[in-house]
Protein backbone atom coordinates (compact mmCIF):
# COMPACT_ATOMS: atom_id res chain seq x y z
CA UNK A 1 35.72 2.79 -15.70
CA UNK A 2 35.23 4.64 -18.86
CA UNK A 3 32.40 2.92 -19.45
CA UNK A 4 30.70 3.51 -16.52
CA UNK A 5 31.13 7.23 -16.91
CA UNK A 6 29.69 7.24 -20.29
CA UNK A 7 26.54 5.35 -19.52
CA UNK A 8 26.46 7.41 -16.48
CA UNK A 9 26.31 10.34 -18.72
CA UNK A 10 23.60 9.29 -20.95
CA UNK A 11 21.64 8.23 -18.03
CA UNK A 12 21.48 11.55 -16.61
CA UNK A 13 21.15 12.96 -20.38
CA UNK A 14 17.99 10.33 -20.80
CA UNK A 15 17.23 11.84 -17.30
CA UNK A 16 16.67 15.50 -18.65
CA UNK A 17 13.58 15.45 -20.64
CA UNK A 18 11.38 13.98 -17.76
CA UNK A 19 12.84 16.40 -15.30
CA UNK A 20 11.88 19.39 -17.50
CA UNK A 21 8.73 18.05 -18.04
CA UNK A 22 7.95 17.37 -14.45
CA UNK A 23 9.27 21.31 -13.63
CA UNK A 24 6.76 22.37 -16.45
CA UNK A 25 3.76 20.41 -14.52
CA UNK A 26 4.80 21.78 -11.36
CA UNK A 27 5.64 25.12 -11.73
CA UNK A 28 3.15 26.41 -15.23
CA UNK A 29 0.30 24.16 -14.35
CA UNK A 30 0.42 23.85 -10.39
CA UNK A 31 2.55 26.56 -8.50
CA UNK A 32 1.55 29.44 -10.82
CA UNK A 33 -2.21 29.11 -11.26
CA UNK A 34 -2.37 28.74 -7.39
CA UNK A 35 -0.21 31.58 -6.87
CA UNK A 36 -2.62 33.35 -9.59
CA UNK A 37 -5.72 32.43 -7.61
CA UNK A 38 -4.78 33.70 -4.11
CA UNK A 39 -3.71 36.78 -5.83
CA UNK A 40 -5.94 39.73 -7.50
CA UNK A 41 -3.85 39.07 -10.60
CA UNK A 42 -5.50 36.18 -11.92
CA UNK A 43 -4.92 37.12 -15.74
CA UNK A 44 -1.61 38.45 -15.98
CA UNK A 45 -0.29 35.40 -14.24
CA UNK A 46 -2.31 32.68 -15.70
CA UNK A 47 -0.82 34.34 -19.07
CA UNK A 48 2.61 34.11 -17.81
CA UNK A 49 1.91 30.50 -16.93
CA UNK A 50 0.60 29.74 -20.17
CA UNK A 51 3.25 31.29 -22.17
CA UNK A 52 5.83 29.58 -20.16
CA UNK A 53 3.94 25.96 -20.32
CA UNK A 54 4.23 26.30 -24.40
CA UNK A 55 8.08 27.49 -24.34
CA UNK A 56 8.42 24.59 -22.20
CA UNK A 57 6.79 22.03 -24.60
CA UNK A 58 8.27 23.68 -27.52
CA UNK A 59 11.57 23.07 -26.43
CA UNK A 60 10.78 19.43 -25.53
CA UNK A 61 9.58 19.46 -28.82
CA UNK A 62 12.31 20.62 -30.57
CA UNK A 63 14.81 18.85 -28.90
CA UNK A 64 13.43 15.38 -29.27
CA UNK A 65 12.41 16.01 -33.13
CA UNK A 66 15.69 17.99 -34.66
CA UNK A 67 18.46 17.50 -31.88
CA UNK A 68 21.45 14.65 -32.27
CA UNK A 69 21.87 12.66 -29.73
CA UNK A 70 24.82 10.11 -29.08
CA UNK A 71 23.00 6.94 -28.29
CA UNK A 72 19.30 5.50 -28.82
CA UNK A 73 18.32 5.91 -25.16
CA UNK A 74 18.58 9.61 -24.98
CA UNK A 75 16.64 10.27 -28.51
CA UNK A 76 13.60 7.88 -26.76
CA UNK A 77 13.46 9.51 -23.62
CA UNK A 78 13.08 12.57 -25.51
CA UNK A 79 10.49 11.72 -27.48
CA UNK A 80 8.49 10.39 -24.84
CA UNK A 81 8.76 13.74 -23.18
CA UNK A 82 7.32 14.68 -25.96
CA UNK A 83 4.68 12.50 -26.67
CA UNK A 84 3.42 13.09 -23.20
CA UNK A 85 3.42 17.03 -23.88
CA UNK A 86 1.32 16.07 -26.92
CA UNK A 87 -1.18 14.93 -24.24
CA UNK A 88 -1.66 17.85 -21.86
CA UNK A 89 -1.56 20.35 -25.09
CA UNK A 90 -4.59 18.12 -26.11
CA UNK A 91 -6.02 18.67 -23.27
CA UNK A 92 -5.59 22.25 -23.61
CA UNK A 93 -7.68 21.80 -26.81
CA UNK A 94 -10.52 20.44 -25.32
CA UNK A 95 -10.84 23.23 -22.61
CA UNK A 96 -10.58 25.92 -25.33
CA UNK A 97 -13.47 23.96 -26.83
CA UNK A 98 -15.41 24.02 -23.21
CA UNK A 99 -14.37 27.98 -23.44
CA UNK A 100 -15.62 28.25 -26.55
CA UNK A 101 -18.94 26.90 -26.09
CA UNK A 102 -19.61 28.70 -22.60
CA UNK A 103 -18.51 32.05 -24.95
CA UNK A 104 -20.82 31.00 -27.09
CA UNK A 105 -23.66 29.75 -25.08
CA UNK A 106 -23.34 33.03 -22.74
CA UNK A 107 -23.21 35.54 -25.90
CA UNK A 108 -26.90 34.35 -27.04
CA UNK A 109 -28.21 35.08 -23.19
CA UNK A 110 -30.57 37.64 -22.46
CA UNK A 111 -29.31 38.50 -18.83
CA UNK A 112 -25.82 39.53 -18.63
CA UNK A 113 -25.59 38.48 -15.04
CA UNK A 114 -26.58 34.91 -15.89
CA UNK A 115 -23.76 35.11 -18.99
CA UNK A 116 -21.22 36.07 -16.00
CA UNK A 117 -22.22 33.48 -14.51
CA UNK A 118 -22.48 30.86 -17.29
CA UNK A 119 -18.96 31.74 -18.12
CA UNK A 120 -17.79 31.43 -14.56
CA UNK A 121 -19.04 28.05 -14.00
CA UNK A 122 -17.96 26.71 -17.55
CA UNK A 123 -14.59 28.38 -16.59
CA UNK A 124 -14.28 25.91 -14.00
CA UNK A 125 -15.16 23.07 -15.75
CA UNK A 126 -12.73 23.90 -18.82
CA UNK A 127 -9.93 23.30 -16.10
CA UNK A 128 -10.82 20.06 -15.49
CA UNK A 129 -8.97 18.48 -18.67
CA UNK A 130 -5.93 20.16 -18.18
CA UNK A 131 -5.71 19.21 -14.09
CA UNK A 132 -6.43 15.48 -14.83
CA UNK A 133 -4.10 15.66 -17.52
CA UNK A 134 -1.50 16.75 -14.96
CA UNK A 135 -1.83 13.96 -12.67
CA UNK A 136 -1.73 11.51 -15.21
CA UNK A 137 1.41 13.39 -16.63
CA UNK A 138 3.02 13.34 -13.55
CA UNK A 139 2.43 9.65 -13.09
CA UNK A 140 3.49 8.68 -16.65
CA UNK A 141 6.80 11.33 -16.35
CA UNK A 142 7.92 9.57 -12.90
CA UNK A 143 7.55 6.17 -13.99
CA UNK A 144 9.88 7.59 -17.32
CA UNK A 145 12.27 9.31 -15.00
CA UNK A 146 13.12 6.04 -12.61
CA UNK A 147 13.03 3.87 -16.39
CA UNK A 148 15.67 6.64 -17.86
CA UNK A 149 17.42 6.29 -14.56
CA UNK A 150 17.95 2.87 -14.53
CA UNK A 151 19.06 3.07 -18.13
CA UNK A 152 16.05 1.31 -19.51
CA UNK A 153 14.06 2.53 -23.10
């Protein structure tokens, strides 16, 4: 019966990195940015979202590259968290890039409504990356959370 508690335990430990990662998706990258859109505070909570997305990954991060762990399962699970939050903060790298070139492109126009609008549609594109990234991250993080669950690497 010990046994069975202790690979209980590292089954839900092994469990934990997934589940944080799939509360970052949800909340910083779906809940929020809706919640900012339907709101007249687009900014302030797209910023909060943001900021909480990186605390998020940065404590994936640290815990899967500097925490001990008491058996090979949980240290893999955490580093796949964390591989996968590599992803999506790649993908925030390529819409900063889109940003930057509609910044760019819409600084050399003549007509400062058609930079407004330049930057509005390029705005919309730059979110592209980050939404597909989502849904593949959310695929990727459930198939990890029923492998950790099952006590598989």
């Amino acid at each position: 019966m010990l046994m069975d508690d202790m690979m209980n335990n590292d089954i839900k430990q092994a469990s934990l990195p997934h589940e944080r990662m799939m509360i970052n998706l949800a909340l910083f990258h779906l809940l929020l940015p809706v919640a900012a859109f339907s709101s007249g505070h687009i900014a302030w909570i797209l910023s909060v979202a943001l900021i909480g997305a990186l605390v998020s990954i940065g404590w994936i991060a640290w815990k899967a590259k500097f925490a001990q762990y008491d058996t090979v399962l949980i240290q893999q699970h955490w580093q796949l968290a964390w591989r996968h939050a590599q992803w999506l903060l790649i993908s925030y790298g390529v819409s900063a890039l889109i940003m930057l070139v509609a910044w760019l492109l819409s600084s050399v126009q003549p007509d400062h409504n058609m930079a407004t609008i330049m930057l509005v549609v390029f705005s919309r594109i730059a979110a592209v990356p980050i939404l597909l990234m989502v849904l593949v991250l959310f695929m990727l993080e459930m198939t990890a959370l029923s492998d950790a669950r099952k006590g598989a690497e």
